[in-house]
C-alpha atoms as a PDB file:
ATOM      1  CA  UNK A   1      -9.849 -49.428  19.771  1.00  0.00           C
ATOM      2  CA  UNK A   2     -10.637 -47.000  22.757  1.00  0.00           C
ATOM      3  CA  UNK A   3     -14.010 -47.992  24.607  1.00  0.00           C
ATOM      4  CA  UNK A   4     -16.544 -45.147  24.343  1.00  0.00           C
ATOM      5  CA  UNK A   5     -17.959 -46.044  28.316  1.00  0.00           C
ATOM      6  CA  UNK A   6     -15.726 -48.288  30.037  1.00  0.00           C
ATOM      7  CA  UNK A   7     -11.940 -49.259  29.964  1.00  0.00           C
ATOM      8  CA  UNK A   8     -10.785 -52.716  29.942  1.00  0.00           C
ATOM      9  CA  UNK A   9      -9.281 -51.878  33.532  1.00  0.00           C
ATOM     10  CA  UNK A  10     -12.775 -50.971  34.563  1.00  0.00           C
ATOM     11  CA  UNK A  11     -11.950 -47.064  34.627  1.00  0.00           C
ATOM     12  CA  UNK A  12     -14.451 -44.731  33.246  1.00  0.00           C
ATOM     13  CA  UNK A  13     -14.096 -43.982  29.883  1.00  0.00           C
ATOM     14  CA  UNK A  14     -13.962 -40.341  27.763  1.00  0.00           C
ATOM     15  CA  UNK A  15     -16.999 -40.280  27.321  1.00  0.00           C
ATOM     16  CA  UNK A  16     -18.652 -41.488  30.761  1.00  0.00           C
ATOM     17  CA  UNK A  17     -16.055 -38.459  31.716  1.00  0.00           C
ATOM     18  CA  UNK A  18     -17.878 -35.987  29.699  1.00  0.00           C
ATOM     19  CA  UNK A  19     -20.813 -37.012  30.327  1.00  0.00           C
ATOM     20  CA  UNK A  20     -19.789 -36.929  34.246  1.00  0.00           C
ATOM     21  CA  UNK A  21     -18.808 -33.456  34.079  1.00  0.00           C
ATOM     22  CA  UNK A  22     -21.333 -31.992  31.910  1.00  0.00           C
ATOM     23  CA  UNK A  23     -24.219 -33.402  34.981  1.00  0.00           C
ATOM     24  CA  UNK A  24     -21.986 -31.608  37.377  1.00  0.00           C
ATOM     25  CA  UNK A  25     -21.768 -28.124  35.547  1.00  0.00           C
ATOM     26  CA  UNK A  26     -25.440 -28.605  33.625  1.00  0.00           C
ATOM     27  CA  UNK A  27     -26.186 -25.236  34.815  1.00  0.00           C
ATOM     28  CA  UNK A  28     -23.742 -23.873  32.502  1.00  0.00           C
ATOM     29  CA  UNK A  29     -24.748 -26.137  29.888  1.00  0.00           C
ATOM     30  CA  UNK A  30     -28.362 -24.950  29.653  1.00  0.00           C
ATOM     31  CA  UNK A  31     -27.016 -21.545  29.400  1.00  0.00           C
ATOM     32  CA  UNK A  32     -25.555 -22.802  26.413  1.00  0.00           C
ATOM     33  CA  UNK A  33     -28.867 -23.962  25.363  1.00  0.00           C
ATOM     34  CA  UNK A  34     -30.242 -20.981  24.098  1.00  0.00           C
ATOM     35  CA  UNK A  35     -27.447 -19.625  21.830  1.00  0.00           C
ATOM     36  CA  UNK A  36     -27.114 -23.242  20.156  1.00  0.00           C
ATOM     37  CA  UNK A  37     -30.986 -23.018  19.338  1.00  0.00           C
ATOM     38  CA  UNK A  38     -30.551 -19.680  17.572  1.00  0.00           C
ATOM     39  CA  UNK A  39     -27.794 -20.609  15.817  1.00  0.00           C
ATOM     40  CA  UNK A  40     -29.694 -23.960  14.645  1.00  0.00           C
ATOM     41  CA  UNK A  41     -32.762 -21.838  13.989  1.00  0.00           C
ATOM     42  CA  UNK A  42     -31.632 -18.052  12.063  1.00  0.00           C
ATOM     43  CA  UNK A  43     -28.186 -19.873  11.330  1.00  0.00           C
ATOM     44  CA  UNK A  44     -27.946 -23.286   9.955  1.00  0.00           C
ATOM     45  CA  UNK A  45     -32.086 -23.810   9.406  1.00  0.00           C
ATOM     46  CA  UNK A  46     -31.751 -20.919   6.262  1.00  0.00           C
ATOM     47  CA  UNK A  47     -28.993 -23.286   4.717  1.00  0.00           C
ATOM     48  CA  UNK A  48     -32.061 -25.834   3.571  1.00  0.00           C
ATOM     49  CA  UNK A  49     -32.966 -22.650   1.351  1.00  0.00           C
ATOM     50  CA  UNK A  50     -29.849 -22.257  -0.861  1.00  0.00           C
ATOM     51  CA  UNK A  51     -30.946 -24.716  -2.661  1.00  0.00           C
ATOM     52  CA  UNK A  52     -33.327 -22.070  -4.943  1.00  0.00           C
ATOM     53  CA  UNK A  53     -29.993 -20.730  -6.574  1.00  0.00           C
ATOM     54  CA  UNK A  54     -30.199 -24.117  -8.619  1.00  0.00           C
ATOM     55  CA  UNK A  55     -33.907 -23.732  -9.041  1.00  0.00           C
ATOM     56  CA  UNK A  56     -36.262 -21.265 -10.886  1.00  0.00           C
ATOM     57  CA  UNK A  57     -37.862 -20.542  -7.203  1.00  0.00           C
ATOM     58  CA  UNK A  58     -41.656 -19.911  -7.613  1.00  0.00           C
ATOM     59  CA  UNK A  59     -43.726 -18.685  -4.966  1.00  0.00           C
ATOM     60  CA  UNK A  60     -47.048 -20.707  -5.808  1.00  0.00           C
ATOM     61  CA  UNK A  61     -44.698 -23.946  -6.043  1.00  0.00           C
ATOM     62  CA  UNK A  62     -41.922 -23.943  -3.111  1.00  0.00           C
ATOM     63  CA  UNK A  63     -38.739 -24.602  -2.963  1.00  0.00           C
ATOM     64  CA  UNK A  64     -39.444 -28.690  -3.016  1.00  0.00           C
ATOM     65  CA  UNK A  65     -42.062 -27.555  -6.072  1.00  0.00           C
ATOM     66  CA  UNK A  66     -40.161 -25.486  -8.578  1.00  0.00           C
ATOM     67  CA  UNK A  67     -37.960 -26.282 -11.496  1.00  0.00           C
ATOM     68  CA  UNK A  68     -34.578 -27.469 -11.471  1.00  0.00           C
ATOM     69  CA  UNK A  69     -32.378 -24.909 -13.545  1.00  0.00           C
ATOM     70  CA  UNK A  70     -28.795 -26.312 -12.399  1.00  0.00           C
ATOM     71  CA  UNK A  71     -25.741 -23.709 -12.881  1.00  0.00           C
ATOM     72  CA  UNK A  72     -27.635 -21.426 -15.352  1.00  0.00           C
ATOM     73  CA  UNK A  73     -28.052 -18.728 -12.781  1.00  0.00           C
ATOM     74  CA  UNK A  74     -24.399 -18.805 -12.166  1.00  0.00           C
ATOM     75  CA  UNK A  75     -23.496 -18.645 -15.863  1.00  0.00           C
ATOM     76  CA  UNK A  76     -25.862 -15.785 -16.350  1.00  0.00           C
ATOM     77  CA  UNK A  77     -24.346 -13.911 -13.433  1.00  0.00           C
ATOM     78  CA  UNK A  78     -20.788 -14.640 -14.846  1.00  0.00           C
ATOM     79  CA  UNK A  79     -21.620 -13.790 -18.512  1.00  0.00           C
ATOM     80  CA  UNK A  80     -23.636 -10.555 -17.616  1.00  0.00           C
ATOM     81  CA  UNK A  81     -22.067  -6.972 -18.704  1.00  0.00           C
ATOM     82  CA  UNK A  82     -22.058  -6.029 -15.175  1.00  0.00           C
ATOM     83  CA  UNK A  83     -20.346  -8.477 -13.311  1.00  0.00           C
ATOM     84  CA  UNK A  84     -16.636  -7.481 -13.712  1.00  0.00           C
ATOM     85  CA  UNK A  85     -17.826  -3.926 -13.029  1.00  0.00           C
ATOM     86  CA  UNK A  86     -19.067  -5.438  -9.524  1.00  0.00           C
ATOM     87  CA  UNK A  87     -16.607  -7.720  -8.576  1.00  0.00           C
ATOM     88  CA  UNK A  88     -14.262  -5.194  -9.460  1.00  0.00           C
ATOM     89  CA  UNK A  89     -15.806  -2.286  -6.889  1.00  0.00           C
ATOM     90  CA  UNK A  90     -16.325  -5.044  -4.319  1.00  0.00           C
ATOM     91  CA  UNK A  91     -13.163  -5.806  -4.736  1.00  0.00           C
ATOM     92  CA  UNK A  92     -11.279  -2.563  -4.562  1.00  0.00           C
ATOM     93  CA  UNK A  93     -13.536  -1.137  -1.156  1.00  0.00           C
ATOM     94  CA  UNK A  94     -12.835  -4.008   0.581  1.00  0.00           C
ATOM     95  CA  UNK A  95      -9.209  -4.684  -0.094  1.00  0.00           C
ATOM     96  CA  UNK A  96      -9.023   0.040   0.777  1.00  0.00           C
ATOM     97  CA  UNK A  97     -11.195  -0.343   3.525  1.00  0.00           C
ATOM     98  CA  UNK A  98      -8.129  -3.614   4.818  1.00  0.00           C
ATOM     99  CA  UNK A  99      -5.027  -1.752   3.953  1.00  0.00           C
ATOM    100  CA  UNK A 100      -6.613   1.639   5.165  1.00  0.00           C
ATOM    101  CA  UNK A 101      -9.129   1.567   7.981  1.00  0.00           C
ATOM    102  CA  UNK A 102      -7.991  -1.690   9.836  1.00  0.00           C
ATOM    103  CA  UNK A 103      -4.504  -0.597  11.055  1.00  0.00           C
ATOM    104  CA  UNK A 104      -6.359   2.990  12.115  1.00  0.00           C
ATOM    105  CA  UNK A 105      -8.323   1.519  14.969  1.00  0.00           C
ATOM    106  CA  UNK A 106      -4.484  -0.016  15.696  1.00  0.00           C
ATOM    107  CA  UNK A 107      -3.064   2.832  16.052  1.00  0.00           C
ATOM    108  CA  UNK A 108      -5.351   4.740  18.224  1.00  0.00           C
ATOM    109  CA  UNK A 109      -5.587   2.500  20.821  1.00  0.00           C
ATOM    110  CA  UNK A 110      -1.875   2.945  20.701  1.00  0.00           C
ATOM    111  CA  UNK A 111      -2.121   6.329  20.965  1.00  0.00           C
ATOM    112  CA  UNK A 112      -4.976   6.179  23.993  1.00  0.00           C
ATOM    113  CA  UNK A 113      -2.733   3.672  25.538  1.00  0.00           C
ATOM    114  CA  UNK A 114       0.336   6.048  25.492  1.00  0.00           C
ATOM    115  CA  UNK A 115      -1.877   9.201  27.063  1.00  0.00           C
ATOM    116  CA  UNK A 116      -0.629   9.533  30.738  1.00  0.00           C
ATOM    117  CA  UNK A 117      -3.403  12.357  31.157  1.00  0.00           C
ATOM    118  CA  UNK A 118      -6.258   9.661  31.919  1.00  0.00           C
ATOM    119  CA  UNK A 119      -8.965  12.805  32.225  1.00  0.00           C
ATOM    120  CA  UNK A 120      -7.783  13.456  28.440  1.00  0.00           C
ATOM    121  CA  UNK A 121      -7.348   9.720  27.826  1.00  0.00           C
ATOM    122  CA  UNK A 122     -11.197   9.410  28.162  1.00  0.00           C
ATOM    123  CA  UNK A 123     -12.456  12.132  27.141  1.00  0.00           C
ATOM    124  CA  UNK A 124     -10.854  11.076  23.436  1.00  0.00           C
ATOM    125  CA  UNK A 125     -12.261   7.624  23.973  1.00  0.00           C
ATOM    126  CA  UNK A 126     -15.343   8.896  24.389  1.00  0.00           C
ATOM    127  CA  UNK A 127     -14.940  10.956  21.338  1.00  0.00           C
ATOM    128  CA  UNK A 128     -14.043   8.713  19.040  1.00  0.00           C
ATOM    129  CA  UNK A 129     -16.673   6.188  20.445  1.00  0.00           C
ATOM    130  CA  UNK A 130     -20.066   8.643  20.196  1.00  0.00           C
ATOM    131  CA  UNK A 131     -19.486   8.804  15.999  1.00  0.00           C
ATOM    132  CA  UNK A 132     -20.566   4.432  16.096  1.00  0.00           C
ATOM    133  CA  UNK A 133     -23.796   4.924  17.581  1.00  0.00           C
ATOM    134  CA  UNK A 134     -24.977   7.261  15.115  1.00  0.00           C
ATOM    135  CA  UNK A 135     -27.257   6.268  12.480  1.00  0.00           C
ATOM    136  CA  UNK A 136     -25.984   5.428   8.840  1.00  0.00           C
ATOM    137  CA  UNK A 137     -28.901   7.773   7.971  1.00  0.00           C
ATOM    138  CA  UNK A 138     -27.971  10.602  10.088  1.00  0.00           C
ATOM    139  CA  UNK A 139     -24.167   9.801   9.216  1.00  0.00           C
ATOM    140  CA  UNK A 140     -25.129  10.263   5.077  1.00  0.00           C
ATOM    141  CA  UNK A 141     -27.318  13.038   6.107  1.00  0.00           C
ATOM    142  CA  UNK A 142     -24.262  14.942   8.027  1.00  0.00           C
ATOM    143  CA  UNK A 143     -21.761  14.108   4.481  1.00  0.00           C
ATOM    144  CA  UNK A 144     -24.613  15.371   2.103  1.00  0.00           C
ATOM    145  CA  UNK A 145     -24.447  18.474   3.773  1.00  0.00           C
ATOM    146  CA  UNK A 146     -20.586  18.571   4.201  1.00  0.00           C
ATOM    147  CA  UNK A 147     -20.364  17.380   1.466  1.00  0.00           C
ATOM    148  CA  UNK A 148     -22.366  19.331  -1.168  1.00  0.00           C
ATOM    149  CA  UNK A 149     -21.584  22.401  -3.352  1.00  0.00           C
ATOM    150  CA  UNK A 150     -22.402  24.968  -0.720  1.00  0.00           C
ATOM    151  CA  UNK A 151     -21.001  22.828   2.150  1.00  0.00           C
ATOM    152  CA  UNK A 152     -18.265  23.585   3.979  1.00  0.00           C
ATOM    153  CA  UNK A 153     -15.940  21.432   2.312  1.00  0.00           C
ATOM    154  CA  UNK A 154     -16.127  23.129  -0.532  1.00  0.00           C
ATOM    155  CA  UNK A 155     -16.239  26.277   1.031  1.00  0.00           C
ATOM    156  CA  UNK A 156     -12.812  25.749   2.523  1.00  0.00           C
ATOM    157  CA  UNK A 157     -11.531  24.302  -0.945  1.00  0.00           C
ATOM    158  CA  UNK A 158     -12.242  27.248  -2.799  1.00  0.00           C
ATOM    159  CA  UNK A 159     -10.993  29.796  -0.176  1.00  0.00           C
ATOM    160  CA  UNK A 160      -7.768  27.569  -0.544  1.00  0.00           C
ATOM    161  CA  UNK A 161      -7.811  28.309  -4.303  1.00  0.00           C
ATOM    162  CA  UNK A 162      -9.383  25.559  -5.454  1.00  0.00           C
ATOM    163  CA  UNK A 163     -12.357  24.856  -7.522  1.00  0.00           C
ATOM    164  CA  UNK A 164     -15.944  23.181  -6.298  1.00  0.00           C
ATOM    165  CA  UNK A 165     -16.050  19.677  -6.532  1.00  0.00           C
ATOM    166  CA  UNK A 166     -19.542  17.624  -6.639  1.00  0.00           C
ATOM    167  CA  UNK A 167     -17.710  14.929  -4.051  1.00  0.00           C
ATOM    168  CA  UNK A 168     -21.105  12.556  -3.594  1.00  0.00           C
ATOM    169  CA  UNK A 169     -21.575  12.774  -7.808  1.00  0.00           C
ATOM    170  CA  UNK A 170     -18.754  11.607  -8.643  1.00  0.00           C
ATOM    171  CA  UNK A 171     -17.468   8.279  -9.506  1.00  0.00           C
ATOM    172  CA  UNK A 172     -13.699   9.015  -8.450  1.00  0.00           C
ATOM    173  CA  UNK A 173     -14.833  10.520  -5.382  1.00  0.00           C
ATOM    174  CA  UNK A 174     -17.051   7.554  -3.680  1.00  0.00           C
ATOM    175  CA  UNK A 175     -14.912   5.096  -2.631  1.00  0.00           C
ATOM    176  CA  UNK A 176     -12.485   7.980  -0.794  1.00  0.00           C
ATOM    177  CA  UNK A 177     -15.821   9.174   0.365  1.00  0.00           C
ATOM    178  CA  UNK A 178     -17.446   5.621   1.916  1.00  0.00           C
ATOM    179  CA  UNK A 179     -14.148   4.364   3.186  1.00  0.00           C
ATOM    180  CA  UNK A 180     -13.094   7.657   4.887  1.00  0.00           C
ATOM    181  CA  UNK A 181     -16.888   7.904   6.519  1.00  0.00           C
ATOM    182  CA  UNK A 182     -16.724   4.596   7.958  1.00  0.00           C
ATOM    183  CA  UNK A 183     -12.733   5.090   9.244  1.00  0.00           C
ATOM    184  CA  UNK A 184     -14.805   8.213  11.418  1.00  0.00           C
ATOM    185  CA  UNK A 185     -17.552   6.389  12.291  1.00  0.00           C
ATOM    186  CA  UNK A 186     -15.762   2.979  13.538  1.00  0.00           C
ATOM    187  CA  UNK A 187     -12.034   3.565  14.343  1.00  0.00           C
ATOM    188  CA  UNK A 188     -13.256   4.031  18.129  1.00  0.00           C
ATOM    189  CA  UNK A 189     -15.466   1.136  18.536  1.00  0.00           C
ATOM    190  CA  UNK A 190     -13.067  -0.939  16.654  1.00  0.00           C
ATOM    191  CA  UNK A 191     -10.265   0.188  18.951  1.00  0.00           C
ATOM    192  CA  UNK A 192     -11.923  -0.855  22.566  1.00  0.00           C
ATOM    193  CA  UNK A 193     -10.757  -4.565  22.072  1.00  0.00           C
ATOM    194  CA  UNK A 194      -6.974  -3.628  21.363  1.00  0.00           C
ATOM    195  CA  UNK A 195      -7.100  -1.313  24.106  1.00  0.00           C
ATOM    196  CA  UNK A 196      -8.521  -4.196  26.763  1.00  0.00           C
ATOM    197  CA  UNK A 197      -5.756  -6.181  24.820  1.00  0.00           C
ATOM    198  CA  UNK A 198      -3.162  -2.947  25.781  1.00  0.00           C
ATOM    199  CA  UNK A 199      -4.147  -2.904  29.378  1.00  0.00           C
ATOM    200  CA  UNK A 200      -3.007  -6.368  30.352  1.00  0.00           C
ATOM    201  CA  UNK A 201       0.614  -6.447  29.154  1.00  0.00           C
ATOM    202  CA  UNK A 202       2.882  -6.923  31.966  1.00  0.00           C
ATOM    203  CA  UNK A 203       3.982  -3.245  33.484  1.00  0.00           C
ATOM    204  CA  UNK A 204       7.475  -5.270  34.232  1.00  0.00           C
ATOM    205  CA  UNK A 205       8.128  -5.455  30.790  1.00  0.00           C
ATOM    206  CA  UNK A 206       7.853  -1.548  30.071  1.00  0.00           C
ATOM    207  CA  UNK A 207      10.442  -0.846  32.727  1.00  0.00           C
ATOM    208  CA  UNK A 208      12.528  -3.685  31.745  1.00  0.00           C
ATOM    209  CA  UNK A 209      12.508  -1.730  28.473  1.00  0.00           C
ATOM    210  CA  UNK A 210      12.982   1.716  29.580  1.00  0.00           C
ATOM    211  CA  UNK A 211      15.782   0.552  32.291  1.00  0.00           C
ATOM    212  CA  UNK A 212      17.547  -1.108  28.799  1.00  0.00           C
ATOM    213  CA  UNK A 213      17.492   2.552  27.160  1.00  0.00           C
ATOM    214  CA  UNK A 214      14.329   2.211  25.146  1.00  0.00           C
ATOM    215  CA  UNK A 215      12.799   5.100  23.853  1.00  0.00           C
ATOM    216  CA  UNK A 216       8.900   5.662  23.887  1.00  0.00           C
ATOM    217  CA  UNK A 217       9.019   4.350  20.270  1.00  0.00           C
ATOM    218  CA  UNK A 218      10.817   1.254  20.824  1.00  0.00           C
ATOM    219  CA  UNK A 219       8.750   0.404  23.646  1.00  0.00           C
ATOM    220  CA  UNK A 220       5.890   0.471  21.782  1.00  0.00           C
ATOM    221  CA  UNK A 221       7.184  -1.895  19.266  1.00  0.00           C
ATOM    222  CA  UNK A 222       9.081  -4.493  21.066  1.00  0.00           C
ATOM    223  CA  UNK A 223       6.291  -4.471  23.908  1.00  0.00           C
ATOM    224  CA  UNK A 224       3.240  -3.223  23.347  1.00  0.00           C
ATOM    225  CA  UNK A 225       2.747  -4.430  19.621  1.00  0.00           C
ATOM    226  CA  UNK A 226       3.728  -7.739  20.173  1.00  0.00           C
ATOM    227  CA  UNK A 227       1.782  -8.127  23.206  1.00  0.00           C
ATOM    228  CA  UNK A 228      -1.322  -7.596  20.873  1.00  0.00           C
ATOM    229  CA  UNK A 229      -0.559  -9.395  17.781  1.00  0.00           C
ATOM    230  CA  UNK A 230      -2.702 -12.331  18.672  1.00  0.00           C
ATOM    231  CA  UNK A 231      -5.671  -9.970  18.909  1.00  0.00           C
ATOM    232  CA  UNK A 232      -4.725  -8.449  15.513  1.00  0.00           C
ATOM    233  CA  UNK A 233      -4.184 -11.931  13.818  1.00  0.00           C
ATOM    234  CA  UNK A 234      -7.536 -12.991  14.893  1.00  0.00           C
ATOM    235  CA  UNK A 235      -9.623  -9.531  13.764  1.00  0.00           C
ATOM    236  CA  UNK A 236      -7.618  -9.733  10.505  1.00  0.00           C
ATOM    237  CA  UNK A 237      -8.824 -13.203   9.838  1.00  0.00           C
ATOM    238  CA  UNK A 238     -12.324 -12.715  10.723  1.00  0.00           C
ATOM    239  CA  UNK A 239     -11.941  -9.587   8.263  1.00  0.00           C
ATOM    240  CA  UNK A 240     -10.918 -11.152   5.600  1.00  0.00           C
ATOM    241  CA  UNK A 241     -13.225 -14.231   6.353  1.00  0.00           C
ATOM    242  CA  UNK A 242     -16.011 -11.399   5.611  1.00  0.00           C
ATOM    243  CA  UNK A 243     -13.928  -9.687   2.970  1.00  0.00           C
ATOM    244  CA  UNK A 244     -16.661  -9.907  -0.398  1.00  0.00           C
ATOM    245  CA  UNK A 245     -19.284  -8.564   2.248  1.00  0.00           C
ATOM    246  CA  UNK A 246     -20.331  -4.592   2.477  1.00  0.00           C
ATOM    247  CA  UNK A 247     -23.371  -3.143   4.389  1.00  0.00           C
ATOM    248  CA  UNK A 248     -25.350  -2.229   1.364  1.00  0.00           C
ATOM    249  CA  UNK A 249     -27.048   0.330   3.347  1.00  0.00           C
ATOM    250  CA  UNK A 250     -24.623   3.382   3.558  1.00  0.00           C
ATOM    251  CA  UNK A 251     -23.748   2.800  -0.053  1.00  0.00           C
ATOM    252  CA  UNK A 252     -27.352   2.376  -1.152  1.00  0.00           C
ATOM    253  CA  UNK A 253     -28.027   5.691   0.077  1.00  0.00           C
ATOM    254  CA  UNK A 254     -25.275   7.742  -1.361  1.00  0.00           C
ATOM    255  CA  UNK A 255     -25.682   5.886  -4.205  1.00  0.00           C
ATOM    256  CA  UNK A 256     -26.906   7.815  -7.746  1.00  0.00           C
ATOM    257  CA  UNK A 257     -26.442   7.300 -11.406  1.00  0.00           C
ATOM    258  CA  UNK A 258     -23.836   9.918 -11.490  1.00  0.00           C
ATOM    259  CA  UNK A 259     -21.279   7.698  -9.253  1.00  0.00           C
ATOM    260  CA  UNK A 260     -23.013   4.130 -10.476  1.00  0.00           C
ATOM    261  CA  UNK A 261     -19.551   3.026 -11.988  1.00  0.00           C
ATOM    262  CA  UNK A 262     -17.969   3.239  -8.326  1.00  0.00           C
ATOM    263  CA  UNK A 263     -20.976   2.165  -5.915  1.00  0.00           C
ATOM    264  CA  UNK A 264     -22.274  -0.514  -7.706  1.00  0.00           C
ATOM    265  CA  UNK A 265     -21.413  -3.812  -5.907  1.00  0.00           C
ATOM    266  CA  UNK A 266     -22.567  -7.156  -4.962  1.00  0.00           C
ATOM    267  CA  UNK A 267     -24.737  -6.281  -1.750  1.00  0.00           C
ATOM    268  CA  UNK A 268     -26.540  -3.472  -3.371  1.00  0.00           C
ATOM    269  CA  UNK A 269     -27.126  -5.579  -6.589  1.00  0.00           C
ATOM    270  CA  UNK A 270     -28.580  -8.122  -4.648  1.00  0.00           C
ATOM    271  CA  UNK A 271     -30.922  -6.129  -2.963  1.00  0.00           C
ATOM    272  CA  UNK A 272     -32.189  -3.926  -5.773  1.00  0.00           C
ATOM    273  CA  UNK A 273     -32.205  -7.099  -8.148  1.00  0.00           C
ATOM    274  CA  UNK A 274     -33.645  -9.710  -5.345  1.00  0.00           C
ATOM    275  CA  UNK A 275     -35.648  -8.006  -2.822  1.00  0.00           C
ATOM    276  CA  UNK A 276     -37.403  -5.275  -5.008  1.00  0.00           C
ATOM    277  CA  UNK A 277     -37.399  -7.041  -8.764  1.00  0.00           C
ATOM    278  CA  UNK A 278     -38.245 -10.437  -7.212  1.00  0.00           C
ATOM    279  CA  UNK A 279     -35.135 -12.433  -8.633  1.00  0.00           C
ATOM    280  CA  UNK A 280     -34.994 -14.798  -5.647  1.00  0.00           C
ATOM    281  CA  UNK A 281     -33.189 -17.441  -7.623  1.00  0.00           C
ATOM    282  CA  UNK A 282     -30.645 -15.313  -9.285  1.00  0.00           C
ATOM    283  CA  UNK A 283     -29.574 -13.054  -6.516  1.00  0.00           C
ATOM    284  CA  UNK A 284     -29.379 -16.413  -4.342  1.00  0.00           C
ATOM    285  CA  UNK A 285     -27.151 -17.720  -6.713  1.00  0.00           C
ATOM    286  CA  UNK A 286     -25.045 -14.842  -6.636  1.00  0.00           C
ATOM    287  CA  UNK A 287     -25.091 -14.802  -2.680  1.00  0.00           C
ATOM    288  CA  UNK A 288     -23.696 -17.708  -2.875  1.00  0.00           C
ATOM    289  CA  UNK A 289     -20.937 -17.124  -4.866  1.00  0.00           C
ATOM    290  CA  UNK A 290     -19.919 -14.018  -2.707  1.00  0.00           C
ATOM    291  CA  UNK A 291     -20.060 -16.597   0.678  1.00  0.00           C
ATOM    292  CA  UNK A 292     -18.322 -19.349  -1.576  1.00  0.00           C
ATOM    293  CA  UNK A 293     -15.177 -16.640  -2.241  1.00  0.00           C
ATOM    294  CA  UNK A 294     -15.250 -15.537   1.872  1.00  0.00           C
ATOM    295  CA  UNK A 295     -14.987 -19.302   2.724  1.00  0.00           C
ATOM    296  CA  UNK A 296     -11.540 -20.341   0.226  1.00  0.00           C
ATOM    297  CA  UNK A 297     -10.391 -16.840   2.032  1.00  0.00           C
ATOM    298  CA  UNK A 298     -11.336 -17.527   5.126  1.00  0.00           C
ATOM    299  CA  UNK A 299      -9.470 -21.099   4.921  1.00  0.00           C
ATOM    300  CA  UNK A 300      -6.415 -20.058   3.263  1.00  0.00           C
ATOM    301  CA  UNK A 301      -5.677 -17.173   5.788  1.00  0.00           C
ATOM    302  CA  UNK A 302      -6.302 -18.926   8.711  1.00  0.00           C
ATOM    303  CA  UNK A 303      -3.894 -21.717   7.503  1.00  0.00           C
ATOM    304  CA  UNK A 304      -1.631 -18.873   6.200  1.00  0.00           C
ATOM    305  CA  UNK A 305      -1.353 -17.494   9.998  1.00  0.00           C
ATOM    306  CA  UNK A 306      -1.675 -21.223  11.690  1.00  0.00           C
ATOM    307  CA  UNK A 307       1.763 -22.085   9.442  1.00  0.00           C
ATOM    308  CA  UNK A 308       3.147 -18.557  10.320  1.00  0.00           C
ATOM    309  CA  UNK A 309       2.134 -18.078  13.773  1.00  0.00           C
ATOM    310  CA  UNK A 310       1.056 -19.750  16.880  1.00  0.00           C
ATOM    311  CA  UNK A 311      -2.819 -17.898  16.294  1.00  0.00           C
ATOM    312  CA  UNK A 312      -5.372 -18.689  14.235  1.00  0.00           C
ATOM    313  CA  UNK A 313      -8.922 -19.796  14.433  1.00  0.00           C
ATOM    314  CA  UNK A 314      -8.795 -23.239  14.472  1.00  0.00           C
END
């Protein structure tokens, strides 16, 4: 059995050598200070309030105060008309918005990467950066007027032959609609990691490549791909670890009742049912079966890619 201060021998233990270095760097240490207090306080201090998804929370009563109710919110939640219909929408944007929008940001910083013009590198950087610092309200605001009957969307549609389509009240329409909005909005943000990720592969290997015969093509996928699939691994797991989760925001506010049947998920439920009907109890319950499902996904695709690969998160 390993002494926790002192070997046998007399040397210093592992843990007098912790201890050791952590007086030596302590500077460093309190830095650390502040981040581990917000993440006890906003982060693990909530946790003592899940506990009202197995309660009938009251107000007047607390959380210590009010009833038990056990797994009946979950059963109602489970048995309700509407739950399929939102687990199925949840479902389907999120597993889109994967297959679609995360190998996008991919691809451009490819493409960036592959720009020997570096005034025209930027200047589509800087593009395709400006469209994530614009507000979800001004973003909805620019596709309801795109977007409308007299927009130019479906001005160009009809002078194409077409016929005017009501894009933001329609069901079929919203999902190509949100996904393809936030694809515009944050491909460039998205991509500045993979490019950092880009710009410190080896230059050696490149003209090793293209003194072997490799075309532009090959290069990029026998060097520059592999160079950032650790990167990729990682931002896919960390995806999928927050796979059940959508901003409710941008969907509440192209939300309508003509378009319900496709924008109707579990963020949006829980806010409209929680926060402005009061069902604190209920839409806690169901937050907690949404984190419950990004947990077992989280864990079974970082042990997926730990079995696969040399990367994963732990």
């Amino acid at each position: 059995m390993p002494m926790t201060r002192w070997r046998s021998n007399g040397q210093p233990g592992r843990t007098s050598r912790l201890i050791r270095r952590m007086a030596r760097r302590y500077d460093l240490y309190l830095m650390l200070l502040l981040p581990m207090v917000w993440y006890l306080v906003f982060h693990y201090g909530p946790l003592y309030g899940l506990q009202i998804a197995f309660k009938n929370f009251n107000l007047a009563r607390g959380i210590v105060g009010s009833d038990w109710a056990g797994f009946e919110h979950f059963l109602r939640f489970f048995n309700s008309y509407y739950f399929w219909r939102l687990l199925r929408n949840t479902l389907t944007i999120n597993l889109l918005s994967l297959l679609v929008a995360f190998p996008i940001p991919i691809l451009l910083a490819l493409l960036i990467n592959e720009i020997r013009n570096k005034a025209f590198s930027k200047w589509l950087q800087n593009i395709t950066y400006i469209p994530h610092f614009i507000s979800i309200v001004v973003v909805v605001g620019i596709l309801t007027v795109m977007l409308s009957t007299k927009g130019p969307v479906n001005m160009l549609v009809q002078a194409l032959g077409g016929s005017e389509t009501r894009f933001l009240e329609s069901a079929g329409w919203f999902k190509t609609v949100f996904i393809g909005s936030n694809i515009w909005q944050n491909m460039g943000w998205q991509s500045i990691i993979y490019i950092a990720a880009l710009s410190g592969i080896n230059l050696q290997l490149y003209e090793a490549a293209k003194m072997d015969g490799a075309s532009r093509l090959r290069r990029i996928w026998h060097v520059s791909l592999p160079g950032i699939t650790p990167i990729i691994v990682i931002l896919l797991i960390l995806d999928v670890g927050q796979f059940m989760n959508i901003g409710f925001e941008k969907i509440l506010l192209l939300q309508n009742n003509l378009n319900l049947e496709s924008s109707d998920v579990i963020s949006t439920f829980v806010y409209t049912t929680g926060i402005l009907k009061g069902e604190y109890s209920y839409t806690a319950a169901i937050g907690l079966f949404n984190s419950v499902i990004n947990l077992v996904l989280l864990l079974i695709v970082n042990g997926f890619a730990r079995r696969t690969s040399e990367t994963s998160l732990w």
